[in-house]
Protein backbone atom coordinates (compact mmCIF):
# COMPACT_ATOMS: atom_id res chain seq x y z
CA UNK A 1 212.42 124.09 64.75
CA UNK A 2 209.99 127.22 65.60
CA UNK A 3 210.92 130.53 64.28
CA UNK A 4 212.80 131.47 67.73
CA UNK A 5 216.46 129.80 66.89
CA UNK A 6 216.11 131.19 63.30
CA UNK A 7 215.55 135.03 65.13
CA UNK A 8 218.44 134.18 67.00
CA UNK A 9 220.78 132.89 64.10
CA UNK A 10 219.67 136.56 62.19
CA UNK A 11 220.28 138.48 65.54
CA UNK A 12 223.95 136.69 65.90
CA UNK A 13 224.96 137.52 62.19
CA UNK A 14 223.30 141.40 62.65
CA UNK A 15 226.68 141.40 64.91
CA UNK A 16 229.07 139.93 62.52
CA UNK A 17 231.67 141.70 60.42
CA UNK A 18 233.65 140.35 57.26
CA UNK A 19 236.29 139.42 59.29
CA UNK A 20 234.38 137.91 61.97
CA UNK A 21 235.23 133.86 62.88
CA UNK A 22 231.33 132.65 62.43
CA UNK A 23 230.95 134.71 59.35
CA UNK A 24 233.64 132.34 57.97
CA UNK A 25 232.69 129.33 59.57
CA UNK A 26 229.10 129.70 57.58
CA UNK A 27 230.58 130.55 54.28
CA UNK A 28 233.12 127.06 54.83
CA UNK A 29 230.64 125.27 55.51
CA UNK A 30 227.64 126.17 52.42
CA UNK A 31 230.48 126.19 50.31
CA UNK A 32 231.65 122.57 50.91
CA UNK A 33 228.20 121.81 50.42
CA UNK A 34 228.50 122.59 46.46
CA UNK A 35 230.82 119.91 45.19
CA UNK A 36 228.72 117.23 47.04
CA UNK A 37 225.17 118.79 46.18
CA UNK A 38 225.50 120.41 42.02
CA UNK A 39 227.48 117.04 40.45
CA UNK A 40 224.52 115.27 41.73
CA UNK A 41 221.47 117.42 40.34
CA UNK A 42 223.26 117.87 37.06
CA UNK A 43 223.64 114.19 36.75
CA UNK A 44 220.14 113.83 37.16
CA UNK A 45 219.16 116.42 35.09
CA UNK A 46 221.54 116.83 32.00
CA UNK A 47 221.87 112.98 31.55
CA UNK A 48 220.18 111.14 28.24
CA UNK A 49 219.85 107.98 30.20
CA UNK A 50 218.27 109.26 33.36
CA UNK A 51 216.64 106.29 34.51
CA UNK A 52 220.12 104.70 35.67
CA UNK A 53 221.98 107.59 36.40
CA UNK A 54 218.64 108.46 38.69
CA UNK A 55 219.45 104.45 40.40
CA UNK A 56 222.43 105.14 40.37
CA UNK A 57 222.35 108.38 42.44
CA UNK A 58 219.65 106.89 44.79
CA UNK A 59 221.64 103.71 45.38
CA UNK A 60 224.53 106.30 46.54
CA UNK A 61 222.26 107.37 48.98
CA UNK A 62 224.12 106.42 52.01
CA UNK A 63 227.63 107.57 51.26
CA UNK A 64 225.92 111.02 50.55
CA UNK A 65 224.37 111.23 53.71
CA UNK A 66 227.36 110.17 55.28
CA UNK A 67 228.93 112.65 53.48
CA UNK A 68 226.55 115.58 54.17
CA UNK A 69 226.67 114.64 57.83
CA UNK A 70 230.34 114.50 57.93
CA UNK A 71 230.51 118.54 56.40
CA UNK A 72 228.00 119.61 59.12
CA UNK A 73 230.04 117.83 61.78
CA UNK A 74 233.31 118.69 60.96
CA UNK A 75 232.61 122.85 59.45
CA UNK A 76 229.46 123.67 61.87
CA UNK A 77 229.93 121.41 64.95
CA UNK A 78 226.19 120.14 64.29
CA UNK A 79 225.70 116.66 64.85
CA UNK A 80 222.74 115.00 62.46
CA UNK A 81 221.87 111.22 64.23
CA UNK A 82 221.37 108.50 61.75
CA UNK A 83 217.81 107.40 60.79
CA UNK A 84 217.04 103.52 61.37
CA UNK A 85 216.75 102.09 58.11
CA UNK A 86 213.29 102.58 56.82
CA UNK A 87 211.14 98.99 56.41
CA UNK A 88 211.34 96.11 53.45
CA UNK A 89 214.22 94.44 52.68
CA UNK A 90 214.76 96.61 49.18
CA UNK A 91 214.69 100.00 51.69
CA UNK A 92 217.29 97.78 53.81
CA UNK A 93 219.43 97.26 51.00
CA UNK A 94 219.26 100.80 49.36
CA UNK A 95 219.52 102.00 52.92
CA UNK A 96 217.83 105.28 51.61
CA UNK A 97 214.19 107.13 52.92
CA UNK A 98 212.22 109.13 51.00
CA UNK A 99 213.13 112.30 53.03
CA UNK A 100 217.31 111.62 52.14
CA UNK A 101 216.07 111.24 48.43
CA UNK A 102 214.16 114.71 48.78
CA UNK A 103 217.55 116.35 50.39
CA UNK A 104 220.08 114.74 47.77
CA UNK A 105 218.27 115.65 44.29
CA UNK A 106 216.06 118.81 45.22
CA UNK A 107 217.37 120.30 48.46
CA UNK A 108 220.60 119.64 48.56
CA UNK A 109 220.88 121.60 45.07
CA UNK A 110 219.07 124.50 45.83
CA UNK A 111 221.04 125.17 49.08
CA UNK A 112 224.42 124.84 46.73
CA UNK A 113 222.44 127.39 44.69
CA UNK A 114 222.13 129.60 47.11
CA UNK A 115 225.35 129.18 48.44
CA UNK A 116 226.73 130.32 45.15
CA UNK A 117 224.67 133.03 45.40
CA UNK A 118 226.48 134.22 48.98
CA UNK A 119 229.87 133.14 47.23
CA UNK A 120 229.49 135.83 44.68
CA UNK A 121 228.20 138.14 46.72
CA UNK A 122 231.60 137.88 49.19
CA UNK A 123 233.81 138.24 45.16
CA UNK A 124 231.88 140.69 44.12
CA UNK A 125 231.39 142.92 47.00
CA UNK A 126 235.33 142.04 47.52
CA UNK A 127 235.83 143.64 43.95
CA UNK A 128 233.17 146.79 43.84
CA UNK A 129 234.63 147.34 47.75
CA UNK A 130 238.11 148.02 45.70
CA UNK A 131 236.98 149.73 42.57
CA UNK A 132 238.06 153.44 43.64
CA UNK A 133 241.56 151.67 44.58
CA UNK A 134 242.40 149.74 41.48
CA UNK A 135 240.70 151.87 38.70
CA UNK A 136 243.97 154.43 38.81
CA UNK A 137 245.49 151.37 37.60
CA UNK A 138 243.62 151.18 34.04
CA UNK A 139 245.13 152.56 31.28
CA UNK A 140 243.55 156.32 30.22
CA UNK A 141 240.45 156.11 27.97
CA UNK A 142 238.59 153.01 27.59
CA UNK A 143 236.62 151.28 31.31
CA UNK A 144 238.71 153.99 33.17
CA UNK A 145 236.93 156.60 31.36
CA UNK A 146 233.49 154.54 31.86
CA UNK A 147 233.99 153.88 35.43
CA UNK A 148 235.38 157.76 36.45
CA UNK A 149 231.65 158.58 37.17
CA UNK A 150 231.30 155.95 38.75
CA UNK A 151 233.65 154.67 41.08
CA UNK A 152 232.52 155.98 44.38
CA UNK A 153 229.30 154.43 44.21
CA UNK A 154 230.30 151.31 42.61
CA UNK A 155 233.32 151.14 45.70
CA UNK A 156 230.13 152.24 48.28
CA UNK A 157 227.96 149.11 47.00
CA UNK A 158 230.20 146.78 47.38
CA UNK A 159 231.25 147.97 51.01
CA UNK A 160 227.09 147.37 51.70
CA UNK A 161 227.74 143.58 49.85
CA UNK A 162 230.11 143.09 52.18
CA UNK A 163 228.40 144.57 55.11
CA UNK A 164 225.20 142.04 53.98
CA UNK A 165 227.08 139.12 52.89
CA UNK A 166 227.93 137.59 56.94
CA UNK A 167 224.27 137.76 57.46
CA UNK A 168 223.10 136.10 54.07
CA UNK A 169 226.12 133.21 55.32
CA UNK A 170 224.67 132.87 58.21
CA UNK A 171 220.61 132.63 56.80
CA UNK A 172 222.56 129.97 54.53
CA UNK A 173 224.32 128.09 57.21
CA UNK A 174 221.06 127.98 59.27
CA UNK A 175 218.94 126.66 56.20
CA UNK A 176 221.39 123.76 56.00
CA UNK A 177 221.31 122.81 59.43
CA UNK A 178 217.84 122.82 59.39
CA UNK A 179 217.35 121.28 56.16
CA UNK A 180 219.63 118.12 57.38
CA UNK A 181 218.24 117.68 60.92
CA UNK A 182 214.35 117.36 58.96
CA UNK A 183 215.39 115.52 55.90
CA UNK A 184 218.86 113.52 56.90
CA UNK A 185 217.78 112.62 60.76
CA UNK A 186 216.04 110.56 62.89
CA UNK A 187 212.14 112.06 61.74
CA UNK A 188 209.51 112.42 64.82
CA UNK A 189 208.58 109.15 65.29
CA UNK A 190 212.28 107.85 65.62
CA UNK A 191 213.29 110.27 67.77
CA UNK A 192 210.46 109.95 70.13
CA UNK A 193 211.17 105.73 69.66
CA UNK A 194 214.48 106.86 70.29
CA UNK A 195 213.76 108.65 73.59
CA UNK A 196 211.42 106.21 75.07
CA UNK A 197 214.36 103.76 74.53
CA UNK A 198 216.93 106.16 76.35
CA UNK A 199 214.33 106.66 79.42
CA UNK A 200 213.79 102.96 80.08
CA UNK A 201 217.50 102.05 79.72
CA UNK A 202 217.98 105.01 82.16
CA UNK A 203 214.98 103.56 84.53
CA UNK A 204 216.39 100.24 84.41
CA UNK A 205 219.86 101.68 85.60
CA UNK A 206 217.72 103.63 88.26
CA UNK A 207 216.22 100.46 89.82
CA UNK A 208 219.81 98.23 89.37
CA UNK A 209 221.47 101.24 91.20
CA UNK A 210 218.51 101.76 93.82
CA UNK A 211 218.58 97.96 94.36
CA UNK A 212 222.58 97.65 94.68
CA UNK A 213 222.88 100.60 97.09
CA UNK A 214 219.56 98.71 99.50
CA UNK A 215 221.96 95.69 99.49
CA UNK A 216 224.99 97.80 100.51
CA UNK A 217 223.06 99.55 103.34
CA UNK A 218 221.58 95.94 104.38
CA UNK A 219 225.07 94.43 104.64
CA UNK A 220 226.67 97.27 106.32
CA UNK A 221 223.47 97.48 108.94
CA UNK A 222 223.71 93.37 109.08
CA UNK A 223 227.86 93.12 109.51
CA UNK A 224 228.09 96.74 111.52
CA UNK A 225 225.26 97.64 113.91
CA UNK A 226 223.77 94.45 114.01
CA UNK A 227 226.79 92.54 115.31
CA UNK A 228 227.64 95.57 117.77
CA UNK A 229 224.57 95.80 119.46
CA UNK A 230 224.86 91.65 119.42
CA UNK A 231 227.65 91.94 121.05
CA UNK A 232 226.42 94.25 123.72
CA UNK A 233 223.57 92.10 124.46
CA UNK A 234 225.57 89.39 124.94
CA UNK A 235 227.53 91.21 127.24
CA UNK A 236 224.47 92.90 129.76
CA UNK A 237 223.21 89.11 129.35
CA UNK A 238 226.40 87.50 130.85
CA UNK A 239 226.82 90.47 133.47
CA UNK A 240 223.04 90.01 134.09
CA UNK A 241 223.87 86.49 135.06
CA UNK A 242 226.95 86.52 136.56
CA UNK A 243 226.34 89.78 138.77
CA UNK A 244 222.81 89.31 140.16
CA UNK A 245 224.09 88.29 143.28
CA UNK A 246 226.89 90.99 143.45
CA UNK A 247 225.21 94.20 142.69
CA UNK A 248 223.01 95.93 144.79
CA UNK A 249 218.92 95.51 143.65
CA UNK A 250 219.16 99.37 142.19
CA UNK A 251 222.10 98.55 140.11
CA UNK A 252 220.92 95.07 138.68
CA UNK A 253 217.53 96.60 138.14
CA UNK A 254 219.70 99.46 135.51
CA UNK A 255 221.45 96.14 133.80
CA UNK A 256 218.85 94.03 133.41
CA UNK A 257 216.69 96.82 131.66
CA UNK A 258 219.37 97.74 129.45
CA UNK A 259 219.82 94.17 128.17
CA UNK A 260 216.33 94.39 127.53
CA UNK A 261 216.87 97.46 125.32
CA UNK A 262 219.60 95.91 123.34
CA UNK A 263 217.77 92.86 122.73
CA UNK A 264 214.39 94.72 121.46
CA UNK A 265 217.03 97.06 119.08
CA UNK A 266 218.25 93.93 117.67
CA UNK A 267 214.81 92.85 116.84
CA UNK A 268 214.11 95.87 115.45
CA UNK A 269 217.37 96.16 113.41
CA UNK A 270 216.49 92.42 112.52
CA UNK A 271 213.16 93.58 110.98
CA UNK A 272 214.59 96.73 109.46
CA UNK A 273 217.29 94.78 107.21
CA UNK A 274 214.82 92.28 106.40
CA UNK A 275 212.50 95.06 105.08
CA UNK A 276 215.74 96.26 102.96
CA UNK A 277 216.99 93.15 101.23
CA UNK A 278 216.21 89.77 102.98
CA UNK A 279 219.25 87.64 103.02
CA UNK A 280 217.55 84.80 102.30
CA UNK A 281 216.32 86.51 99.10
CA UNK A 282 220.22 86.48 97.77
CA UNK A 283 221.24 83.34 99.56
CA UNK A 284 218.36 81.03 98.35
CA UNK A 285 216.33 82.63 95.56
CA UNK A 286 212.66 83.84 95.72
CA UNK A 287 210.67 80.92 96.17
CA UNK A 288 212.64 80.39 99.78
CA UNK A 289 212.32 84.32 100.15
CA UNK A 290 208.32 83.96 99.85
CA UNK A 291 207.98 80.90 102.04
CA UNK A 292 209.51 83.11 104.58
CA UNK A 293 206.83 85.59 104.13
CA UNK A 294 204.10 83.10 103.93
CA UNK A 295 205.67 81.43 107.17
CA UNK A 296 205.42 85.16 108.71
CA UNK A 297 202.11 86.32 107.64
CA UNK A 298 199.36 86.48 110.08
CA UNK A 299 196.73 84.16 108.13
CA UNK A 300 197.34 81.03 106.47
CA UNK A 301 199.04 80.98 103.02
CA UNK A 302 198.82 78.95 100.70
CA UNK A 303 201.92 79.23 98.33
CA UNK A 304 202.33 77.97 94.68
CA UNK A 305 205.66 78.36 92.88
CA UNK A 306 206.74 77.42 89.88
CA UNK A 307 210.07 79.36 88.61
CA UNK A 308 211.23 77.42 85.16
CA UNK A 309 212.69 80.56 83.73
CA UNK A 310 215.23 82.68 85.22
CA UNK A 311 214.60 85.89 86.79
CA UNK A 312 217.01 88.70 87.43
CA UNK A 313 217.85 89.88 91.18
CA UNK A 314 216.54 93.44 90.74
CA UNK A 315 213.16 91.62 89.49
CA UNK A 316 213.22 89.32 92.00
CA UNK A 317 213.44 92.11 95.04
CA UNK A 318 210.08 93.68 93.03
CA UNK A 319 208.30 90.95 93.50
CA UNK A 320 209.22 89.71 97.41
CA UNK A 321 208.36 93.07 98.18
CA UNK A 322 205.14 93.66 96.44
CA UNK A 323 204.10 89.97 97.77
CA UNK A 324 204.84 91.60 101.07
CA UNK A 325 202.80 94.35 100.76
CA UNK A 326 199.85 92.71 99.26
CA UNK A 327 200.12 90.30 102.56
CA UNK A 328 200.16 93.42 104.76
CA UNK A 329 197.10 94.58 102.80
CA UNK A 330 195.21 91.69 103.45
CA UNK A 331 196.33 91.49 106.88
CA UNK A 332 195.08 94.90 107.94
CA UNK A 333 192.09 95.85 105.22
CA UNK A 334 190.44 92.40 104.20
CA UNK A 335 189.53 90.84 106.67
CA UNK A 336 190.25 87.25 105.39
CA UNK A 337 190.52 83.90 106.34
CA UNK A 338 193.09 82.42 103.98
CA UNK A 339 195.41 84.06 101.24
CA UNK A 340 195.84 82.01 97.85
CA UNK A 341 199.67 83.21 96.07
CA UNK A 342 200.52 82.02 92.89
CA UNK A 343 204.33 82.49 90.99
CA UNK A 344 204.84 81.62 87.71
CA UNK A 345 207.61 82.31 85.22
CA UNK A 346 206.20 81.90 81.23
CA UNK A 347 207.14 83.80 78.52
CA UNK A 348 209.55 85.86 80.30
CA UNK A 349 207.29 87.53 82.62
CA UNK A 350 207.01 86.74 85.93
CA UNK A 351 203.54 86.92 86.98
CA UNK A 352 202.27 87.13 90.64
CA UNK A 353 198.24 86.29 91.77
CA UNK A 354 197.44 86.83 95.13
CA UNK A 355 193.91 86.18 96.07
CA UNK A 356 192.07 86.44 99.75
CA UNK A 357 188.61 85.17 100.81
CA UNK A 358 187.91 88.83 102.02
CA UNK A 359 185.08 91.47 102.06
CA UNK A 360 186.52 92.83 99.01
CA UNK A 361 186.11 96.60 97.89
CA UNK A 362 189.79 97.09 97.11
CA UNK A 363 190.14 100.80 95.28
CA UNK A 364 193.19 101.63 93.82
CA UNK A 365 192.41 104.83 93.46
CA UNK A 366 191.51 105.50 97.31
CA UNK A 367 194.17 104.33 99.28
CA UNK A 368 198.31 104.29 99.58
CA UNK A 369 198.84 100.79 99.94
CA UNK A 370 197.43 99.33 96.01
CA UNK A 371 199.07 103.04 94.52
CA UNK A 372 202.34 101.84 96.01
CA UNK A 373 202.25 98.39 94.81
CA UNK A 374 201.08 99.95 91.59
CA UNK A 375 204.35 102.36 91.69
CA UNK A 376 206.94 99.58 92.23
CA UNK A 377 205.90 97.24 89.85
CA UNK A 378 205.96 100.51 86.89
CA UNK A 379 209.34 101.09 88.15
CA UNK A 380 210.20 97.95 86.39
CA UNK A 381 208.11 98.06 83.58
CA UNK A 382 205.58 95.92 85.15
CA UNK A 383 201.41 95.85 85.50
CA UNK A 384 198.97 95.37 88.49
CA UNK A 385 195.54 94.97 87.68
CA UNK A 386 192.98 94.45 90.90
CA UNK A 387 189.56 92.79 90.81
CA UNK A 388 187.30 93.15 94.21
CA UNK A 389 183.95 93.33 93.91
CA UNK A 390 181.97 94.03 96.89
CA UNK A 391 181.85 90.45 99.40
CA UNK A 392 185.18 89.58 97.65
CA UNK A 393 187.14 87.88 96.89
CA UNK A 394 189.81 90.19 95.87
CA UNK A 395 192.16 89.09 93.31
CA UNK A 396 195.67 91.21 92.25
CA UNK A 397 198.13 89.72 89.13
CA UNK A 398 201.12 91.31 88.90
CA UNK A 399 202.74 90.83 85.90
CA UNK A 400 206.77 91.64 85.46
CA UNK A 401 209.80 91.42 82.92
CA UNK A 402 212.00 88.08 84.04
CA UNK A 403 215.13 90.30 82.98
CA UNK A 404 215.10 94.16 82.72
């Protein structure tokens, strides 16, 4: 934490007052923090047998922390995340890291320290504030005599310990937090483990959403539009057929080109789903989905699959459509005879070769079509490495997780 939220803490408590809710709320919660922290360090410390007392305090490591984090909860509203348990079986067991040791026996008891400190600074400003009040109380002679002298200032220093003791609560308060988020949390490491962890659960979501919402829009397109415009083709087809000899030439002429119309929007609605989610992708699996593309492409393919692990639908989409693409690719850019593609399922990854006889040159770097492939396959935590040397052949292996 930079030196920003600690300006901001001091600039929050410059505004507090006695009486004020958050100058409370501090002193609650460093004074809860006593009874857990001082029992502990003057085990440790005024003990004849420290070596067991000291196991004895580190095996309580957990309940501590638990402990510590339940005060910071429950008084401040802070919420300190749980470290994983550091490595070895005997760190397992003691479920205890060197930074929680470091809070519980040296921290921890200087923070109770110092929140001592701001306790009697509240009871003893609290008392000096009322010295010109109760002194008239004393009996003649004696401290009343003493203190006659002395009262205003006495009263007038402990109005200014008052005044001072909100803002030493609050320095307090903010030394705990801080304290427990370095030495009873997640450290660095953990929370950036912890993050990366978030993010691809989050991506993986992303792509299972992405993919569910394709299918949607595929089987509305494929059960709405599609069958209407069916429908209407069907229709100028049967007028077409029965009216030719009806209709004058000029209105035939109007019919017949709008059933061609209808029948070119199907084809194009046709390819248009496909490109979505192929039915045949959900119906029959991938290898049927990429015989269909092989059947489809331009150039002879010659297709090798070999699926003895399964693979989840989301995964599955990823790889028709980067097989796809790579066939497009080779199709427009290689200039090949024949198209080798490989699927193989093997220690959960699903990996995808697709090689071509071409002129080679492939650059992932200088075109859309590899950067794309490239994109989709990282959206599922997948790799594409290409190899095309100059005269070919040009090889891509795609290599993806069977289940996200």
């Amino acid at each position: 934490m930079s030196s920003t939220p600690l300006r901001r803490a001091l600039v929050r408590s410059l505004r507090r007052t006695p009486w004020s809710p958050g100058a409370w709320r501090d002193t609650r919660l460093i004074a809860a923090g006593i009874p857990i922290a001082l029992p502990v360090w003057l085990a440790v410390t005024e003990s004849v047998l420290l070596f067991p007392v000291l196991v004895l305090v580190l095996g309580g490591t957990r309940p501590l922390t638990a402990l510590q984090r339940g005060r910071l909860r429950a008084l401040h509203g802070v919420e300190v995340p749980s470290p994983r348990p550091a490595g070895g079986w005997h760190r397992w067991l003691l479920g205890l890291t060197w930074r929680q040791s470091a809070y519980h026996l040296v921290v921890g008891p200087l923070l109770a320290v110092g929140a001592l400190a701001v306790l009697y600074a509240w009871g003893a400003g609290l008392v000096m504030a009322c010295t010109y009040g109760w002194i008239w109380l004393l009996p003649s002679g004696g401290l009343r005599s003493e203190l006659a002298g002395l009262d205003v200032a006495i009263t007038l220093c402990g109005v200014l310990l008052l005044a001072a003791a909100p803002w030493l609560a609050a320095l307090a308060a903010w030394l705990e937090v801080r304290a427990a988020g370095l030495l009873l949390g997640p450290n660095r490491a953990e929370r950036l483990e912890r993050r990366v962890e978030e993010v691809t659960e989050s991506r993986a979501g992303l792509v299972d959403a992405v993919d569910a919402e394709r299918r949607r829009i595929e089987r509305d397109l494929h059960d709405g539009a599609q069958q209407r415009l069916t429908s209407l083709a069907m229709n100028l087809g049967l007028a077409r057929r029965t009216l030719k000899d009806v209709l004058p030439p000029e209105a035939m002429q109007v019919i017949v080109a709008a059933h061609e119309e209808a029948q070119a929007a199907i084809d194009e609605l046709r390819d248009l789903v496909r490109g979505l989610h192929p039915a045949v992708l959900e119906d029959r699996g991938l290898d049927a989905a990429l015989s269909g593309i092989a059947a489809r492409a331009p150039l002879p393919v010659r297709l090798d699959v070999d699926l003895s692990e399964p693979v989840s639908p989301t995964v599955e989409a990823v790889a028709y459509f980067t097989v796809s693409e790579a066939l497009t690719n080779v199709a427009k850019h290689a200039r090949a005879r024949r198209v080798d593609l490989s699927v193989r399922t093997a220690g959960g990854r699903l990996r995808l070769v697709v090689s071509d006889d071409g002129v080679g040159g492939a650059d992932p770097a200088g075109g859309t079509g590899l950067t794309g492939l490239r994109k989709r396959t990282a959206a599922v935590d997948g790799t594409l490495s290409v190899l095309s040397p100059l005269g070919g052949p040009t090889t891509i292996t795609v290599e993806l997780p069977c289940v996200l």
